[in-house]
Protein backbone atom coordinates (compact mmCIF):
# COMPACT_ATOMS: atom_id res chain seq x y z
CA UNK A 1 -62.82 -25.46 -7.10
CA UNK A 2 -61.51 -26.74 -9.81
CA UNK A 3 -60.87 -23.26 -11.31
CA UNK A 4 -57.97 -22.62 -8.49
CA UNK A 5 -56.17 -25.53 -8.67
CA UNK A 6 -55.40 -25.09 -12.81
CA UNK A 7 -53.86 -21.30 -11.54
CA UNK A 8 -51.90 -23.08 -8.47
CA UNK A 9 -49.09 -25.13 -10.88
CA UNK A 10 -49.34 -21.80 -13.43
CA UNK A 11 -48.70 -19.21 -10.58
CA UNK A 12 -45.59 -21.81 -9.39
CA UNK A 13 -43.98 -21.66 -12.92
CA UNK A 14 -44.21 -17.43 -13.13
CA UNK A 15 -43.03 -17.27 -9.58
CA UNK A 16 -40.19 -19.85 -10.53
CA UNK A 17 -39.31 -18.62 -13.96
CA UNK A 18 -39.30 -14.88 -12.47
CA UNK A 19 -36.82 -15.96 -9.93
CA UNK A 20 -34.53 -17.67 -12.34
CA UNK A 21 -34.33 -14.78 -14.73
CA UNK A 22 -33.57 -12.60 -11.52
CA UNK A 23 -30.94 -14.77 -10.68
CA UNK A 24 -29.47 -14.93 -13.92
CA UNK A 25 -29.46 -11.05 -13.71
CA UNK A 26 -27.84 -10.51 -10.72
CA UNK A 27 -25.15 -13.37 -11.03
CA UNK A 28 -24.36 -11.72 -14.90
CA UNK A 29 -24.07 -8.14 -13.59
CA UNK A 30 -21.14 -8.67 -11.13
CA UNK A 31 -17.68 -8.09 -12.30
CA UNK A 32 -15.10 -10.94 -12.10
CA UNK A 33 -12.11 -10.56 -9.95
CA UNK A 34 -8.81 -9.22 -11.98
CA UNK A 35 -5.58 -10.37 -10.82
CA UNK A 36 -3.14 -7.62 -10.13
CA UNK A 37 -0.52 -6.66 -12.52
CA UNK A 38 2.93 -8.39 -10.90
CA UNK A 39 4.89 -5.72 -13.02
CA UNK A 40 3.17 -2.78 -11.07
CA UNK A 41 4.09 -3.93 -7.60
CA UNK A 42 7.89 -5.09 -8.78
CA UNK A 43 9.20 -1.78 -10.30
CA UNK A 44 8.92 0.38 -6.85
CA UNK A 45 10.82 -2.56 -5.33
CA UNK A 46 14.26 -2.41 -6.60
CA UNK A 47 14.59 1.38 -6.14
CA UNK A 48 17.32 1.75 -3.50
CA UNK A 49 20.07 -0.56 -4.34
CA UNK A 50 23.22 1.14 -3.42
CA UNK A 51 24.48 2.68 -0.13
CA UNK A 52 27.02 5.24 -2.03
CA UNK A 53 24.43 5.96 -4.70
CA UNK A 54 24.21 9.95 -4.53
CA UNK A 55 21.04 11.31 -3.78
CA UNK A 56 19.62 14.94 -4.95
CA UNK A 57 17.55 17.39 -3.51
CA UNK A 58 19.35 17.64 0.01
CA UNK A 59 20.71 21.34 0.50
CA UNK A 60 22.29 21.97 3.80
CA UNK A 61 23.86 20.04 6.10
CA UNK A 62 23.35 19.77 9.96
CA UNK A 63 25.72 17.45 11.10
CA UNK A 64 24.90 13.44 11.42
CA UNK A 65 23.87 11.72 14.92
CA UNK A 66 25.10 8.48 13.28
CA UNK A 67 27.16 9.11 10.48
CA UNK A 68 30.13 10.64 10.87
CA UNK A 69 31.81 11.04 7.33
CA UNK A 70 29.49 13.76 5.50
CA UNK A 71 29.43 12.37 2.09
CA UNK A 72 28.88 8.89 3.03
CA UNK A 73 25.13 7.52 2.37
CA UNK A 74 23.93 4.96 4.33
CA UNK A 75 20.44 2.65 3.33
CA UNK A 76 18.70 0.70 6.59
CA UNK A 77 15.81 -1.34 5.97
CA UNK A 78 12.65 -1.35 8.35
CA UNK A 79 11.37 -4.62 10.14
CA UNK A 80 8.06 -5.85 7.62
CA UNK A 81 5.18 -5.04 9.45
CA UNK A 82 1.78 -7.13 8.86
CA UNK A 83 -0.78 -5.07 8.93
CA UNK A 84 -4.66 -5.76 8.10
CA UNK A 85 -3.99 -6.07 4.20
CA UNK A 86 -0.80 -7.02 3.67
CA UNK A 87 2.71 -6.43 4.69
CA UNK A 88 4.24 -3.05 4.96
CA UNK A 89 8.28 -2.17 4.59
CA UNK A 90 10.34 0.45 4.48
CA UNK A 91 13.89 1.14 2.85
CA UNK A 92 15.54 4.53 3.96
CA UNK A 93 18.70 6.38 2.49
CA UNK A 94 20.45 8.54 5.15
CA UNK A 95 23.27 11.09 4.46
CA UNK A 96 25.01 12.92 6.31
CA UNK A 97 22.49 12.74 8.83
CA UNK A 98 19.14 13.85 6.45
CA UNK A 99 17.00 11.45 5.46
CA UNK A 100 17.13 11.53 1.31
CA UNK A 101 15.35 8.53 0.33
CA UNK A 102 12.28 6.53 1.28
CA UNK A 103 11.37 4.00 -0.48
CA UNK A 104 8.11 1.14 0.02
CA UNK A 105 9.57 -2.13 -0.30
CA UNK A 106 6.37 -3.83 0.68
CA UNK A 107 3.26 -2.97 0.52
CA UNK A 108 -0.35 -4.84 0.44
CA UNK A 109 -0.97 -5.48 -3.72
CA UNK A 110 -2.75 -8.18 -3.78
CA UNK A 111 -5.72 -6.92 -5.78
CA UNK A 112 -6.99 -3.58 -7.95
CA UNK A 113 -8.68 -1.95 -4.81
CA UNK A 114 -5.41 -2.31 -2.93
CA UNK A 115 -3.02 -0.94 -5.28
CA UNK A 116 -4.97 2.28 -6.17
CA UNK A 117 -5.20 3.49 -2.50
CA UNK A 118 -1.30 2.63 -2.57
CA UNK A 119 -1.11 4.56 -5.54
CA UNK A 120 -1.62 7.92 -4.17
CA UNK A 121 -0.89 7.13 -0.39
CA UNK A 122 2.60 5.90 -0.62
CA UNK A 123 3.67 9.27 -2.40
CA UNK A 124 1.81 11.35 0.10
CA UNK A 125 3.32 9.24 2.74
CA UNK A 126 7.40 9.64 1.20
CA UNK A 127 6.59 13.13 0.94
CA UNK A 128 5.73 13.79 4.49
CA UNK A 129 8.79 11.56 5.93
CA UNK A 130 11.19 13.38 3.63
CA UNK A 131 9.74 16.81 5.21
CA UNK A 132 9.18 15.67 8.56
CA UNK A 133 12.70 14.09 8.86
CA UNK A 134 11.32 11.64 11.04
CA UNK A 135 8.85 8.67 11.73
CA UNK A 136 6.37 11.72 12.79
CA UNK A 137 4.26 11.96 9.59
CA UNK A 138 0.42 12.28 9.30
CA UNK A 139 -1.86 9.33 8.32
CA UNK A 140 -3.47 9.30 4.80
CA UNK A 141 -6.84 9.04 4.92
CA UNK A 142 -8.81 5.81 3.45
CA UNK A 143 -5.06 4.31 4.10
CA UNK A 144 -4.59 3.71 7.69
CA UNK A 145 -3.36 0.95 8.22
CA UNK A 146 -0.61 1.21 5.49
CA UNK A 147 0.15 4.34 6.97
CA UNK A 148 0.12 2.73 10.38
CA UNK A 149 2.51 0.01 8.72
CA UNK A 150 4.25 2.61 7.35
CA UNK A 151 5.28 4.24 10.12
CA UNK A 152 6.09 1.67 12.07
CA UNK A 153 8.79 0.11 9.52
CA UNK A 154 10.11 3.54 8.93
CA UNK A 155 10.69 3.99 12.51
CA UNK A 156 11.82 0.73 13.09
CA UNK A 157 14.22 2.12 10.04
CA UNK A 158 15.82 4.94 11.46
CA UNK A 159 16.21 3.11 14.83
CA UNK A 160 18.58 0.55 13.06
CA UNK A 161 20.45 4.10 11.13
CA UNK A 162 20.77 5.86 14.89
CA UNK A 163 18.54 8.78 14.22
């Protein structure tokens, strides 16, 4: 009897060490949280500035529903939509009746996961509205709800323009 009680305290210090040195393993393996980069979110911000700024790649012209001088450009801004992540906004150039410009004002950035899915869905996204010609775009997959955001503010957008 007095055999098992000397391996009772020793089995309680491997069992407690082991568990420590586990512990210490897991909590040094996981990667500490970066904060974003505030430069990467700010420089898509600014991009539409002007209303008579001239835009390219518009060919032909089918006559404006709300504009009703040809060469005149006009920028409307989408209501901010708040969507799981973040908030989502839109900025849109219209001329002569074609939409020419779509820019993300907002958009969740608030860490690294966030702004790499933005990364290659906004594109994808100003892509589709600037072939579509409309709020009717497709969704980008593993971004709904920006996309969701996003075409909600870019409706809300050409609402406010008259298209």
């Amino acid at each position: 009897m007095h055999a098992l009680k000397k391996n009772r305290p020793l089995r309680r210090i491997v069992l407690a060490s082991a568990a420590t040195v586990s512990g210490m393993v897991l909590l040094l393996s996981l990667k500490p949280h970066t904060s974003p980069v505030p430069a990467t979110a700010d420089t898509k911000s600014p991009a539409v500035a002007s209303s008579s700024a001239p835009s390219s790649g518009s060919g032909g012209s089918s006559g404006g529903s709300s504009s009703g001088t040809k060469g005149v450009s006009k920028t409307v801004t989408g209501d901010t939509v708040q969507t799981r992540w973040g908030p989502v906004q839109v900025r849109v150039t219209i001329k002569s009746g074609k939409i020419t410009e779509v820019t993300a004002v907002q958009y969740p950035s608030d860490n690294p996961h966030d702004q790499e899915i933005n990364s290659y869905a906004l594109p994808q996204l100003r892509r589709e509205t600037l072939d579509a010609q409309s709020a009717s775009i497709d969704m980008v997959s593993g971004a709904t709800y920006t996309s969701t955001g996003y075409r909600q503010s870019l409706q809300s957008a050409l609402d406010s323009a008259g298209l």
